[in-house]
Protein backbone atom coordinates (compact mmCIF):
# COMPACT_ATOMS: atom_id res chain seq x y z
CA UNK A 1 22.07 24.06 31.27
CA UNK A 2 23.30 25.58 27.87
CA UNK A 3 24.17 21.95 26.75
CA UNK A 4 21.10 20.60 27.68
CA UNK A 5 19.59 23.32 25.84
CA UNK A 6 21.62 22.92 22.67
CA UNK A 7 20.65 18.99 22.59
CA UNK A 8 16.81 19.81 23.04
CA UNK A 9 17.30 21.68 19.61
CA UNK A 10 19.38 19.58 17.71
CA UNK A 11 16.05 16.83 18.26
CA UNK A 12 13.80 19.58 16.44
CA UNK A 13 15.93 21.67 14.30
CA UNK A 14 18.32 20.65 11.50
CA UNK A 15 19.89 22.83 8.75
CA UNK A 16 20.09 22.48 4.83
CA UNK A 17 22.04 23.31 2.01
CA UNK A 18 20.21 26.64 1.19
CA UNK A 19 20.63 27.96 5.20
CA UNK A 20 17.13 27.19 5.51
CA UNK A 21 15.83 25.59 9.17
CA UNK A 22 14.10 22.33 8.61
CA UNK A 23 12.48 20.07 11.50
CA UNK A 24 14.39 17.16 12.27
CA UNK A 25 13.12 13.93 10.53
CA UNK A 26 12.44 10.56 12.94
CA UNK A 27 16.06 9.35 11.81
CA UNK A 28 17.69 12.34 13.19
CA UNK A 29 15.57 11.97 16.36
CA UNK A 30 16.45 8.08 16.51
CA UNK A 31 20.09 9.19 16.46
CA UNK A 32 19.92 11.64 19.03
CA UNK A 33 18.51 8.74 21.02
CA UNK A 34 21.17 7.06 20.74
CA UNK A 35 19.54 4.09 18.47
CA UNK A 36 20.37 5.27 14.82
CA UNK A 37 18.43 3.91 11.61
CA UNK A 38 19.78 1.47 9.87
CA UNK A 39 17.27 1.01 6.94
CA UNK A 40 14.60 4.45 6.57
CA UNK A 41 11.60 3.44 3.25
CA UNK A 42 9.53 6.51 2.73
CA UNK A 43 7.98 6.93 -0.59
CA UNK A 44 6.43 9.97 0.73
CA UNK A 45 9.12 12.32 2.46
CA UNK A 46 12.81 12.45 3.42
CA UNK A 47 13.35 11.02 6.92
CA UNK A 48 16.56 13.11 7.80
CA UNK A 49 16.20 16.67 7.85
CA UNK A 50 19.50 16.57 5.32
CA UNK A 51 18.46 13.82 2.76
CA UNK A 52 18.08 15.03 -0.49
CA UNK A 53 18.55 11.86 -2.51
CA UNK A 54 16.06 9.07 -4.27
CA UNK A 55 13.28 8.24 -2.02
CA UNK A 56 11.75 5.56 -5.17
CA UNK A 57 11.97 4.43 -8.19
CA UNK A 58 9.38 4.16 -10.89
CA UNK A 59 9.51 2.00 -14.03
CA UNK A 60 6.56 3.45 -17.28
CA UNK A 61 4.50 0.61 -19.34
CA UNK A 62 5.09 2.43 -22.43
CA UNK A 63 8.60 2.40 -22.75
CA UNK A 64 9.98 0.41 -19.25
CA UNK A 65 11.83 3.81 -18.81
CA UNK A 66 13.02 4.20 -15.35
CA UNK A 67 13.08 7.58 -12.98
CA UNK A 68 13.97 8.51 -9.14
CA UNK A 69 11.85 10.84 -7.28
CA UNK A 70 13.82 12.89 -4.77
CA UNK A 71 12.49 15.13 -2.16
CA UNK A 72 11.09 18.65 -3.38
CA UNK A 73 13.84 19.89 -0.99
CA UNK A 74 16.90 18.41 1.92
CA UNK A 75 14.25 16.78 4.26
CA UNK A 76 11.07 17.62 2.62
CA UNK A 77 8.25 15.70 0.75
CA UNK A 78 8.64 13.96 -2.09
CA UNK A 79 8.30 15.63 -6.00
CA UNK A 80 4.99 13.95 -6.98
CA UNK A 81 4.95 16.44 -10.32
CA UNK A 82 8.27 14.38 -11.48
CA UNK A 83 6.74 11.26 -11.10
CA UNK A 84 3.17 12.69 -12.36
CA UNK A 85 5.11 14.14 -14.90
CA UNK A 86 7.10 11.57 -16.26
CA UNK A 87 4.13 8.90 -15.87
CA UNK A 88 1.80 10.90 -18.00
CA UNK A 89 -0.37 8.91 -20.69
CA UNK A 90 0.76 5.78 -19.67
CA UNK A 91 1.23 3.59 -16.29
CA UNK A 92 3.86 3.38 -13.53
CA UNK A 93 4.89 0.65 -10.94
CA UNK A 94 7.29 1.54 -7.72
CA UNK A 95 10.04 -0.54 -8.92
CA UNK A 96 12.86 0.26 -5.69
CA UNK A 97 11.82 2.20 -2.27
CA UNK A 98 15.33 3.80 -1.59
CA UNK A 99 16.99 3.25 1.72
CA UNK A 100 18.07 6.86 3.15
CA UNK A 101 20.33 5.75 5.95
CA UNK A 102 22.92 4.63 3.92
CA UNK A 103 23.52 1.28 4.27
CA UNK A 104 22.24 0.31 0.41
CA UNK A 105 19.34 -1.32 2.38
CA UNK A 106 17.00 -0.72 -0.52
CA UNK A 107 13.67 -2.65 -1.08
CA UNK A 108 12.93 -4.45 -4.10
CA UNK A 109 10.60 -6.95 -6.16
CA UNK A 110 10.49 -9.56 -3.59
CA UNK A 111 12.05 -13.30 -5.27
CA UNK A 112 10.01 -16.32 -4.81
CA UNK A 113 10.07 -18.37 -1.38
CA UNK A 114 8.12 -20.54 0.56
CA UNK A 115 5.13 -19.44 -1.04
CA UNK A 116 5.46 -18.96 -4.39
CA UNK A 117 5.16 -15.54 -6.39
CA UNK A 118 2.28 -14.54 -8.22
CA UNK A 119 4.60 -13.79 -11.49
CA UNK A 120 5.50 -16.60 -14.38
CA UNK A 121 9.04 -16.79 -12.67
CA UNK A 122 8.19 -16.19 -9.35
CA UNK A 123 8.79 -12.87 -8.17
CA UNK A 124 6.00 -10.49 -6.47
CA UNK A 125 3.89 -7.91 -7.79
CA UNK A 126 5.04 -4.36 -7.82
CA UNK A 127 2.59 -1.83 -6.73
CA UNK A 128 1.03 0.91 -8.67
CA UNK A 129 2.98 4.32 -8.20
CA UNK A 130 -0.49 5.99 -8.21
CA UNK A 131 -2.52 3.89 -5.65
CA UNK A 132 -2.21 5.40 -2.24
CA UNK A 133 -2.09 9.36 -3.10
CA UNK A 134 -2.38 11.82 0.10
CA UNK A 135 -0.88 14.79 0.92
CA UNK A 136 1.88 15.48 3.86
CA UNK A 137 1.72 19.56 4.83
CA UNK A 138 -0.79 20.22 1.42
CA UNK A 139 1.73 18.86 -0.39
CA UNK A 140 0.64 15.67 -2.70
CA UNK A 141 2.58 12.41 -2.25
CA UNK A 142 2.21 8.42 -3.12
CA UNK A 143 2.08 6.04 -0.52
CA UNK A 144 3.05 2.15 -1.21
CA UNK A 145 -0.75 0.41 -2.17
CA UNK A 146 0.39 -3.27 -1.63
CA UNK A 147 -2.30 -5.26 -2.88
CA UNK A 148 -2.22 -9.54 -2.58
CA UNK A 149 0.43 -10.60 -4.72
CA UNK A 150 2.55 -7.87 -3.94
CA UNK A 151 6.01 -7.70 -2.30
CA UNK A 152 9.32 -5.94 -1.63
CA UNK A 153 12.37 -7.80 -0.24
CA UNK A 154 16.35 -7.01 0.59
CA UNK A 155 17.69 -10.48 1.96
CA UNK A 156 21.10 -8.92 2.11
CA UNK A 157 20.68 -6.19 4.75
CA UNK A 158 23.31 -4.41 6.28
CA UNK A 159 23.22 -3.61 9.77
CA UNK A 160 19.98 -5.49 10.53
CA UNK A 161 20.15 -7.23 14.01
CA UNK A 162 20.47 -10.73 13.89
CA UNK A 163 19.85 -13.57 16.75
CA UNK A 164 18.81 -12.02 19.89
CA UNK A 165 20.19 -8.23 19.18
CA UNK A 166 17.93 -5.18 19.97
CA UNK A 167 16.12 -3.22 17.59
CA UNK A 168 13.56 -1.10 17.10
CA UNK A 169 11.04 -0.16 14.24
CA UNK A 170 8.03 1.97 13.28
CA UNK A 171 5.95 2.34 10.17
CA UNK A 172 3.07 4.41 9.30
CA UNK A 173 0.27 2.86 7.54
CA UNK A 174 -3.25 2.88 6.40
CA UNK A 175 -5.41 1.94 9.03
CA UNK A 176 -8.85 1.32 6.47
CA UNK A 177 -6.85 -1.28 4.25
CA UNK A 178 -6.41 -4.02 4.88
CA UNK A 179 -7.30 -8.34 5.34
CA UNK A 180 -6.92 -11.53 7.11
CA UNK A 181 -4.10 -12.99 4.46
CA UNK A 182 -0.70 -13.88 5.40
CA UNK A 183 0.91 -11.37 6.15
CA UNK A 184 1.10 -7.36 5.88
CA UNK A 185 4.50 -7.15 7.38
CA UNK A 186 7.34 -4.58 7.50
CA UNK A 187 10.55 -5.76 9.13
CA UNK A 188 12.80 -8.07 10.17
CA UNK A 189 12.55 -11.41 8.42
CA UNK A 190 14.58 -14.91 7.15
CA UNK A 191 17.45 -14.25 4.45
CA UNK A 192 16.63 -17.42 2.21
CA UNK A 193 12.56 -16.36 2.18
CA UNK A 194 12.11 -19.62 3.93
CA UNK A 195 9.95 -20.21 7.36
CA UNK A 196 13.09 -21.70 9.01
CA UNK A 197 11.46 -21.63 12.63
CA UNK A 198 9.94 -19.55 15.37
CA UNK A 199 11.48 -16.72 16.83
CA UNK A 200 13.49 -16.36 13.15
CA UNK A 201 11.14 -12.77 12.66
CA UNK A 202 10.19 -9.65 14.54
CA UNK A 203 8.18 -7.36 11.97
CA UNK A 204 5.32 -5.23 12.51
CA UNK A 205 1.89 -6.88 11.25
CA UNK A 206 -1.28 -5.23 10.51
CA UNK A 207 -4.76 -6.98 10.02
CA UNK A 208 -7.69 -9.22 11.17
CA UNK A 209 -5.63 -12.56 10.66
CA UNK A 210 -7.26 -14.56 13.90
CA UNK A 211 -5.43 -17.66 13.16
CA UNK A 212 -2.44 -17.22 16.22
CA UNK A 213 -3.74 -14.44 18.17
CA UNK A 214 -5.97 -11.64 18.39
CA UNK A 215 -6.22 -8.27 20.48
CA UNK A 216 -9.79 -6.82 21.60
CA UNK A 217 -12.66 -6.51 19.64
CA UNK A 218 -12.94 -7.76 15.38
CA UNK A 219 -9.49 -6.35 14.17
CA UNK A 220 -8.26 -5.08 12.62
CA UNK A 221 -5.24 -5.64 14.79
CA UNK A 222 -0.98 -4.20 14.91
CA UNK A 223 0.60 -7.20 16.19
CA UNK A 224 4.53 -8.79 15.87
CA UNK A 225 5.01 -11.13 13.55
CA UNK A 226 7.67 -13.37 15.34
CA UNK A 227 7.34 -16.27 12.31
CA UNK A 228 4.40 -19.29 12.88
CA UNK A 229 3.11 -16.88 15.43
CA UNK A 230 1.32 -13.23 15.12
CA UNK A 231 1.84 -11.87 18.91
CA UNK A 232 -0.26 -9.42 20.57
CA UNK A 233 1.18 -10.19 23.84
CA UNK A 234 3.18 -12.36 26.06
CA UNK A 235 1.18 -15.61 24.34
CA UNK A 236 -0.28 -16.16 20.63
CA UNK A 237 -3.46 -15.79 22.35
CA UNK A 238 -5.52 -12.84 23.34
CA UNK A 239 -4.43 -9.26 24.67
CA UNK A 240 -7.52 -6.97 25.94
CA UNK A 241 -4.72 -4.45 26.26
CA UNK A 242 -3.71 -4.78 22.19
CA UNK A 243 -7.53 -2.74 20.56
CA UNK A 244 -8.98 -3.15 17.12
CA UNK A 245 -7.70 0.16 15.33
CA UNK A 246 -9.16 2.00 12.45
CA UNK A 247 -7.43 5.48 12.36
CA UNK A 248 -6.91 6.23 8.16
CA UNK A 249 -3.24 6.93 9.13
CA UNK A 250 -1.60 4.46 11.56
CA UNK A 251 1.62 5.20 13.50
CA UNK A 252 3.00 1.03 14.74
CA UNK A 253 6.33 0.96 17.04
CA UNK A 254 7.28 -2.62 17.63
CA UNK A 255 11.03 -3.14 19.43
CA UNK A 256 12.84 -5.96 21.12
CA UNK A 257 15.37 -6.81 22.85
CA UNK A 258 16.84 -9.76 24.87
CA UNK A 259 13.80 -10.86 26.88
CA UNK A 260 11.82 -8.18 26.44
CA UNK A 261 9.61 -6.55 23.28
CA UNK A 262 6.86 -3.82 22.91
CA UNK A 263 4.49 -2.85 20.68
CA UNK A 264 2.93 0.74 20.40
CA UNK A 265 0.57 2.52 18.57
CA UNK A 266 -1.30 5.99 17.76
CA UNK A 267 -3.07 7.94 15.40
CA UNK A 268 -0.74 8.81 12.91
CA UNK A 269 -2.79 12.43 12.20
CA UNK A 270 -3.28 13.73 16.11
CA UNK A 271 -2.71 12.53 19.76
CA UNK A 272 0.40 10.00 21.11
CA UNK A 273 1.53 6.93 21.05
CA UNK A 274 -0.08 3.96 23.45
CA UNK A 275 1.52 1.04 24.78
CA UNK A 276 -0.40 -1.90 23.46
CA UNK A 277 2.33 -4.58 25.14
CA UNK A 278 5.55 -4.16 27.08
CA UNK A 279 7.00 -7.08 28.88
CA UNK A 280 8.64 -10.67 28.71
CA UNK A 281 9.28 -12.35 25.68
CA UNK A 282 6.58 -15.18 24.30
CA UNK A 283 6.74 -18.41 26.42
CA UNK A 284 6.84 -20.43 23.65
CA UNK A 285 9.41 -22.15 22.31
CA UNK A 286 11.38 -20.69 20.07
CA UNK A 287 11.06 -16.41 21.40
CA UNK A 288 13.48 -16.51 23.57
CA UNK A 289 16.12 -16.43 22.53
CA UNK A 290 15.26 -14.88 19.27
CA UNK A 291 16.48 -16.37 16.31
CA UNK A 292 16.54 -12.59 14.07
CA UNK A 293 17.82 -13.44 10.11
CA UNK A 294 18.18 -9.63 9.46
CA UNK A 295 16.42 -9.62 6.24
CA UNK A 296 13.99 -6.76 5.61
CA UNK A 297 10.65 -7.24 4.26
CA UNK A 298 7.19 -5.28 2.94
CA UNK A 299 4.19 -6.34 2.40
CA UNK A 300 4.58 -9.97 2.59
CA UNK A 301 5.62 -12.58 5.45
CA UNK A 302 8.82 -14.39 6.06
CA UNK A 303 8.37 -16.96 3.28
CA UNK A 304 7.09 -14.78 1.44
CA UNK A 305 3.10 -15.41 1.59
CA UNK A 306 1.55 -12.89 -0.89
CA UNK A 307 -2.30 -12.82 0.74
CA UNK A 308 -2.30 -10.16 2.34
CA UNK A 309 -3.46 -6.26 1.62
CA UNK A 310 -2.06 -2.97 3.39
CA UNK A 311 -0.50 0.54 2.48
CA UNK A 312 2.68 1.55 3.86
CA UNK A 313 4.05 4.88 3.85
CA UNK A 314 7.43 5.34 5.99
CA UNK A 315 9.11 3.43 7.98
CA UNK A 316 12.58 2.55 9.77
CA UNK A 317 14.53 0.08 11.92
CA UNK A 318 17.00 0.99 14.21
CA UNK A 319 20.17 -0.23 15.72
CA UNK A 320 19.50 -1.01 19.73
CA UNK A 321 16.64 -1.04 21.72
CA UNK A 322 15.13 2.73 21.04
CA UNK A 323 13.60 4.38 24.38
CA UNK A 324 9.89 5.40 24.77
CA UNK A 325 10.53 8.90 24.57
CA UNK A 326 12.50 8.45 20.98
CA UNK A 327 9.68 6.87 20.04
CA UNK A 328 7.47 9.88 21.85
CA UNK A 329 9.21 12.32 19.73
CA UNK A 330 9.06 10.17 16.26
CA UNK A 331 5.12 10.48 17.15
CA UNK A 332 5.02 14.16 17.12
CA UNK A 333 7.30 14.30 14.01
CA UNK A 334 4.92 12.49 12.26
CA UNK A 335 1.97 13.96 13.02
CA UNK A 336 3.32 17.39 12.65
CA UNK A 337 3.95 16.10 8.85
CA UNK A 338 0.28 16.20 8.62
CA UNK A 339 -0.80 13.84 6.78
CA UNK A 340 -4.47 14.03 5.05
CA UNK A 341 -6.07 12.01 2.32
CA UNK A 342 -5.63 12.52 -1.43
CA UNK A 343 -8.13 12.54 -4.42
CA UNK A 344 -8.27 8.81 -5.50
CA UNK A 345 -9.87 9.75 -9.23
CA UNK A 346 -9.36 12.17 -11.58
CA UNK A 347 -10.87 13.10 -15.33
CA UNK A 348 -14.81 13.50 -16.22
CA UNK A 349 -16.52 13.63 -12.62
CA UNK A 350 -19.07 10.93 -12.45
CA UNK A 351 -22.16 11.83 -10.14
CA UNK A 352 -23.59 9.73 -7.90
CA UNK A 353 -27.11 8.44 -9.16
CA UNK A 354 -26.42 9.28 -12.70
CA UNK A 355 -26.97 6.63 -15.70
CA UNK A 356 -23.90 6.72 -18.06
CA UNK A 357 -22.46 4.38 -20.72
CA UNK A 358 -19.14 3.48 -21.85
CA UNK A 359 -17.67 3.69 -24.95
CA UNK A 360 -14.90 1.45 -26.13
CA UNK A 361 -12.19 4.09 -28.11
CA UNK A 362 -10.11 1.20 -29.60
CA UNK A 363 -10.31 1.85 -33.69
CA UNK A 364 -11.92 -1.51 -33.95
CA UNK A 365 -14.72 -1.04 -31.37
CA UNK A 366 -16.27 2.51 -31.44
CA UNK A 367 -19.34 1.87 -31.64
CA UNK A 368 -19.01 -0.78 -28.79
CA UNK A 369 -20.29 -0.05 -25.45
CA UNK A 370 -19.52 -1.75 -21.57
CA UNK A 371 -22.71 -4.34 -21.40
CA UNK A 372 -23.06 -7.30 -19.95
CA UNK A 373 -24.95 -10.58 -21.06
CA UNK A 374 -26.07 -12.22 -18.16
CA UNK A 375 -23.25 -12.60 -15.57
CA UNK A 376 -20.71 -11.76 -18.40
CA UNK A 377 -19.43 -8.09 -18.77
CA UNK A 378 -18.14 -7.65 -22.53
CA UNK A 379 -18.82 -5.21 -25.20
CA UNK A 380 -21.96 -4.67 -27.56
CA UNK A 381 -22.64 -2.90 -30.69
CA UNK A 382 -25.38 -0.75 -29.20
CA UNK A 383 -26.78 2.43 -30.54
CA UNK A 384 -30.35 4.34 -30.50
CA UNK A 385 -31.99 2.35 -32.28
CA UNK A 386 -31.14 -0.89 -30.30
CA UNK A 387 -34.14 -2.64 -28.41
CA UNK A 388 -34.92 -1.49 -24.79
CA UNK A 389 -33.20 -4.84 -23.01
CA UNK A 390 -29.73 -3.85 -25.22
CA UNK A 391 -29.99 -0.27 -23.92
CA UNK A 392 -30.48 -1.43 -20.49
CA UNK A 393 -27.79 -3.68 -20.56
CA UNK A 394 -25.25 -1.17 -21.60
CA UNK A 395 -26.67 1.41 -19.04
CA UNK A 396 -24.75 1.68 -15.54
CA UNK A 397 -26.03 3.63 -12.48
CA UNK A 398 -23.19 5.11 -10.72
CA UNK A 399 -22.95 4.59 -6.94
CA UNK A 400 -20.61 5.50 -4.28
CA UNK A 401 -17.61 3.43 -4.04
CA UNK A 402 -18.45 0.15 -1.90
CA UNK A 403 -15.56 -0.31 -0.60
CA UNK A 404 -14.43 3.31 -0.77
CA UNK A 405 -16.42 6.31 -1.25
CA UNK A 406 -13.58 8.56 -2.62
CA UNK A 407 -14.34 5.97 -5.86
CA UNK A 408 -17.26 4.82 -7.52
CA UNK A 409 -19.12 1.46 -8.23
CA UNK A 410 -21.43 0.76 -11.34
CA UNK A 411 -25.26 -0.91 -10.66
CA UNK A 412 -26.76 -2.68 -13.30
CA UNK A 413 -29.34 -0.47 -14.65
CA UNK A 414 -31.40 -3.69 -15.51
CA UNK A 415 -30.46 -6.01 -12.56
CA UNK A 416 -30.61 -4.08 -9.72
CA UNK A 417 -28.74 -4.83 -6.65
CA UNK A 418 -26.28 -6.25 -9.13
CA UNK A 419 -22.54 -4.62 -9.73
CA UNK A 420 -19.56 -5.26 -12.08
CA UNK A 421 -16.80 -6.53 -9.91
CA UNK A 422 -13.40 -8.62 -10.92
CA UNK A 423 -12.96 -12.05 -9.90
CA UNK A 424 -9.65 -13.57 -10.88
CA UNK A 425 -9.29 -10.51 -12.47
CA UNK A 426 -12.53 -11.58 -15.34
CA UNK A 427 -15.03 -8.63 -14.73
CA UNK A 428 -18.52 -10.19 -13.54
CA UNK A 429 -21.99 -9.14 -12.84
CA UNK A 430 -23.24 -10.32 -9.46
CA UNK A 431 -25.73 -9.44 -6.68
CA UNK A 432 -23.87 -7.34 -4.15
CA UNK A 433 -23.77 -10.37 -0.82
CA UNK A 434 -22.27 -7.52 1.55
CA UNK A 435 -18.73 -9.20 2.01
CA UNK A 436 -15.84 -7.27 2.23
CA UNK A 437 -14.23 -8.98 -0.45
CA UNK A 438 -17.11 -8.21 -2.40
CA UNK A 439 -17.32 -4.21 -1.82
CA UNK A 440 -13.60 -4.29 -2.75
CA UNK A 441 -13.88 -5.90 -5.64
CA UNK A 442 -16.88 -3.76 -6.85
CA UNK A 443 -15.02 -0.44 -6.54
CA UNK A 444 -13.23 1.36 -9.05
CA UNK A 445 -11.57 5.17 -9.59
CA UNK A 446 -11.65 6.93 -12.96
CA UNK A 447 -8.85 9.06 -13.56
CA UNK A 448 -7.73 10.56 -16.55
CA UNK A 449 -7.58 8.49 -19.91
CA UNK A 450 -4.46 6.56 -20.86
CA UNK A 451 -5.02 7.86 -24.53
CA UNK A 452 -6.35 10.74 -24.08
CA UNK A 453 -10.04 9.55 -24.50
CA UNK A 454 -12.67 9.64 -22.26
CA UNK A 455 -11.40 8.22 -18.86
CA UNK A 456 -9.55 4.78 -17.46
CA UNK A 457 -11.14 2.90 -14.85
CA UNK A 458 -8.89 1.35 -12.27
CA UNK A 459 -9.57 -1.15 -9.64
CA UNK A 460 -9.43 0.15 -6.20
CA UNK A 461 -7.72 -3.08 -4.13
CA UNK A 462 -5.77 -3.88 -7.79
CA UNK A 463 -4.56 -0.24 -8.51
CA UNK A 464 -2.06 -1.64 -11.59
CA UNK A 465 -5.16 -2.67 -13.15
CA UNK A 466 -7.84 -0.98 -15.53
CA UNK A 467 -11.00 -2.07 -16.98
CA UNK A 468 -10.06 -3.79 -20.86
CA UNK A 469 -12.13 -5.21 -23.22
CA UNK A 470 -9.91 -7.88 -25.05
CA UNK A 471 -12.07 -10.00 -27.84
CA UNK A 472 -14.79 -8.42 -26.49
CA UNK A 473 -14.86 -9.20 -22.59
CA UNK A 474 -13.72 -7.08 -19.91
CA UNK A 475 -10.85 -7.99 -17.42
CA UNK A 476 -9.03 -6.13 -14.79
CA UNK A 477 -5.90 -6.28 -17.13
CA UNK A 478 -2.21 -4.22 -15.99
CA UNK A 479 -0.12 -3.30 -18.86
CA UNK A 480 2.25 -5.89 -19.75
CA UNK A 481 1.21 -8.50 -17.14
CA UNK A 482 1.27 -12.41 -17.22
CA UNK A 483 -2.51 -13.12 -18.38
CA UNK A 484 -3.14 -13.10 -22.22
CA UNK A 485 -5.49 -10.10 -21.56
CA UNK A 486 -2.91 -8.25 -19.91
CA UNK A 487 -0.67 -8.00 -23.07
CA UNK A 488 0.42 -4.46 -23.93
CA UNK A 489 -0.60 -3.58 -27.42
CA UNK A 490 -3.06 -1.51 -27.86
CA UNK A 491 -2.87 -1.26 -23.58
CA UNK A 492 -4.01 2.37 -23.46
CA UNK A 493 -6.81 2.62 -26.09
CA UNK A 494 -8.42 -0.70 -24.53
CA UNK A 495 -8.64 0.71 -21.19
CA UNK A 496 -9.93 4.33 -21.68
CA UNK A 497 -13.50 4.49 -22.85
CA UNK A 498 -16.00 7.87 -23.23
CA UNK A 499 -18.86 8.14 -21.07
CA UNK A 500 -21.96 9.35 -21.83
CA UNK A 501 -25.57 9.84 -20.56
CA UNK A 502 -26.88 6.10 -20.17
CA UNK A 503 -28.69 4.26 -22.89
CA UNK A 504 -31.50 4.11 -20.27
């Protein structure tokens, strides 16, 4: 009895370099289950209650300086006020997600592949350090905002299981971002970035891609991506059992072994984890045997398709075949980190219904404002003694984010019904059609200037990008990307503009 009592604690209770008691992270409970991590990706928290090393890396615009951000403490959330800190007046991008078992199984700028990169030479996006803030225990952290285009990669992992071997991963996630691209994935996946067959994946995949298989109701869905196949169930088809999800934080468990995989899911905030799917492998060809690679991927699929959207904020894999009550316990864990939303925006408060204008604070352009001539958002010379139709056209009522009303989205004060959104990344004014796509595109969060003027505007679903006026038209421009407009002189004054009470 005295042993069994000693093991219940050592699943809860773990101690640190000051003497302190910390809880035991979902790595130490995975361990104690007998199925230890192999790869643990948290940009948010340690995942063993005795990690104290890099969680991330971020790389600053102004300089390309580089910095790790470690846990505030052994097992504890991650220092946001180094990053904040050391990103200050300028931008950041999550250059390396540190693995913590280890193994070196670290995540980084995914190369090209089947599908090709978004970047000149191939390689994936990196995300914004500053796009998914929330807080874990009251304590402010950055999740991984992976917008399309975007992708991490280690195609030399150690300890992975490969061919038919058991494993077992979960991630936590956003459960309000997110599309039908190809493919939101964190896992398992081919070591050449190649689609070399079915059964040659096993990640977890979250979305409302319909085109192999669906669970109940519109999506979006967790299924396994298993390569040419998302699986909700036993076929590519429909699983009643597998439900549309929506909960803001996300806890997915997908495992497999020889003949026989799961997937299970919960709120990540409150309650436990359901069993979406536990039984035989798919009946198509190619599941079973698997086929497993070992590479580990995020954010993107097997070969590397780069059209998908998601947040991710900790996850693992495991050696062997973990059992439901592991997985039980790496529930609670998580939701006793408590995670809770984050402010998205920062700087001058805008208020809903108000007219504003913006002022460009680029030497050359003071007294140019954020207008728009006809579908065409650029920058005008207005002032008060400009004609009415000028003064309208420079004149912006603010409205609550469309896509997300943490942020905000600007009306046409003269064309109402009409918003600026981005499309291939060339700011626009168009009627509002009610997509999706559309209320995503049309949302932006202020934060604090990049030059100490006024505010910067980012894009909510592009967080490495800021409204710029370059030659006198506004793009969604990040500093220092491949586009002409996103070139980085002058980055920081073209991007942060004054507002003011609106022309009209």
């Amino acid at each position: 009895m005295l042993r069994r009592f000693e093991h219940a604690v050592v699943l809860t209770l773990g101690l640190v370099g000051t003497g302190s008691v910390v809880a035991a992270g979902p790595c130490d409970i995975y361990s104690s289950g007998g199925t230890p991590c192999i790869a643990a990706h948290s940009t948010t928290r340690a995942l063993y209650s005795a990690y104290s090393g890099s969680l991330y890396q971020v790389k600053r615009g102004s300089d390309g300086a580089t910095s790790n951000i470690a846990p505030l403490s052994a097992g504890g959330v991650a220092n946001a006020a180094t990053q904040d800190s050391f990103c200050a007046g300028t931008t950041c991008l999550i250059t390396v997600i540190y693995d913590q078992s280890g193994r070196g199984n670290h995540l980084t700028q995914a190369p090209p592949g089947g599908f090709q990169g978004p970047e000149a030479n191939g390689y994936d996006n990196l995300a914004s350090a500053i796009g998914a803030p929330v807080t874990l225990n009251g304590q402010k952290a950055y999740g991984v905002f992976v917008s399309p285009g975007t992708g991490y990669r280690n195609n030399a992992a150690s300890g992975t299981a490969i061919g038919d071997q058991p494993e077992g991963m979960y991630a936590v996630l956003d459960g309000t971002h997110y599309n039908g691209g190809c493919c939101f994935d964190y896992g398992n996946a081919e070591t050449n970035s190649l689609d070399t067959g079915n059964g040659h994946m096993e990640a977890i995949y979250f979305g409302d891609n319909s085109a192999w298989g669906t669970g109940a109701g519109s999506g979006p869905w967790f299924m396994a991506d298993l390569e040419n196949g998302l699986f909700s169930g036993i076929s590519s088809g429909y699983n009643a059992g597998d439900p549309s999800l929506s909960y803001r934080f996300l806890t997915t468990v997908l495992k497999g072994k020889p003949n026989e995989w799961a997937i299970r899911g919960a709120n990540a905030a409150s309650g436990s984890l359901s069993t979406y799917y536990s039984g035989v492998r798919p009946s198509a060809s190619g599941y079973n045997p698997m086929s497993k690679e070992g590479a580990i991927i995020l954010g993107i699929g097997g070969d590397n398709s780069v059209s998908a959207q998601g947040t991710f904020y900790e996850g693992v894999m495991t050696s062997g075949y973990p059992s439901d009550a592991t997985e039980n316990s790496v529930q609670a864990n998580v939701v006793a980190a408590k995670y809770a939303v984050a402010p998205l925006t920062s700087g001058t408060a805008l208020t809903v219904g108000s007219s504003i204008s913006l002022r460009a604070t680029t030497s050359c352009c003071t007294t140019r404002y954020l207008a728009h001539t006809g579908s065409t958002i650029n920058t005008q010379v207005v002032s008060s003694s400009s004609s009415t139709s000028l003064k309208q056209q420079a004149s912006w009522t603010v409205r609550s984010g469309l896509a997300n009303s943490a942020c905000v989205s600007f009306e046409s004060k003269d064309t109402p019904g009409s918003f600026i959104r981005h499309h291939n990344f060339e700011l626009q004014l168009s009627a509002n059609d009610g997509t999706k796509q559309f209320h995503e595109d049309a949302t932006f969060c202020p934060q604090t200037s990049l030059n100490s003027q006024g505010s910067s505007i980012r894009s909510w679903n592009f967080p490495t990008r800021y409204l710029r006026h370059y030659n006198n038209v506004l793009y969604a421009a990040s500093n220092g990307g491949v586009h002409t407009f996103d070139a980085t002189g002058s980055f920081n004054d073209d991007v942060s503009w004054v507002i003011s009470t609106g022309f009209a």
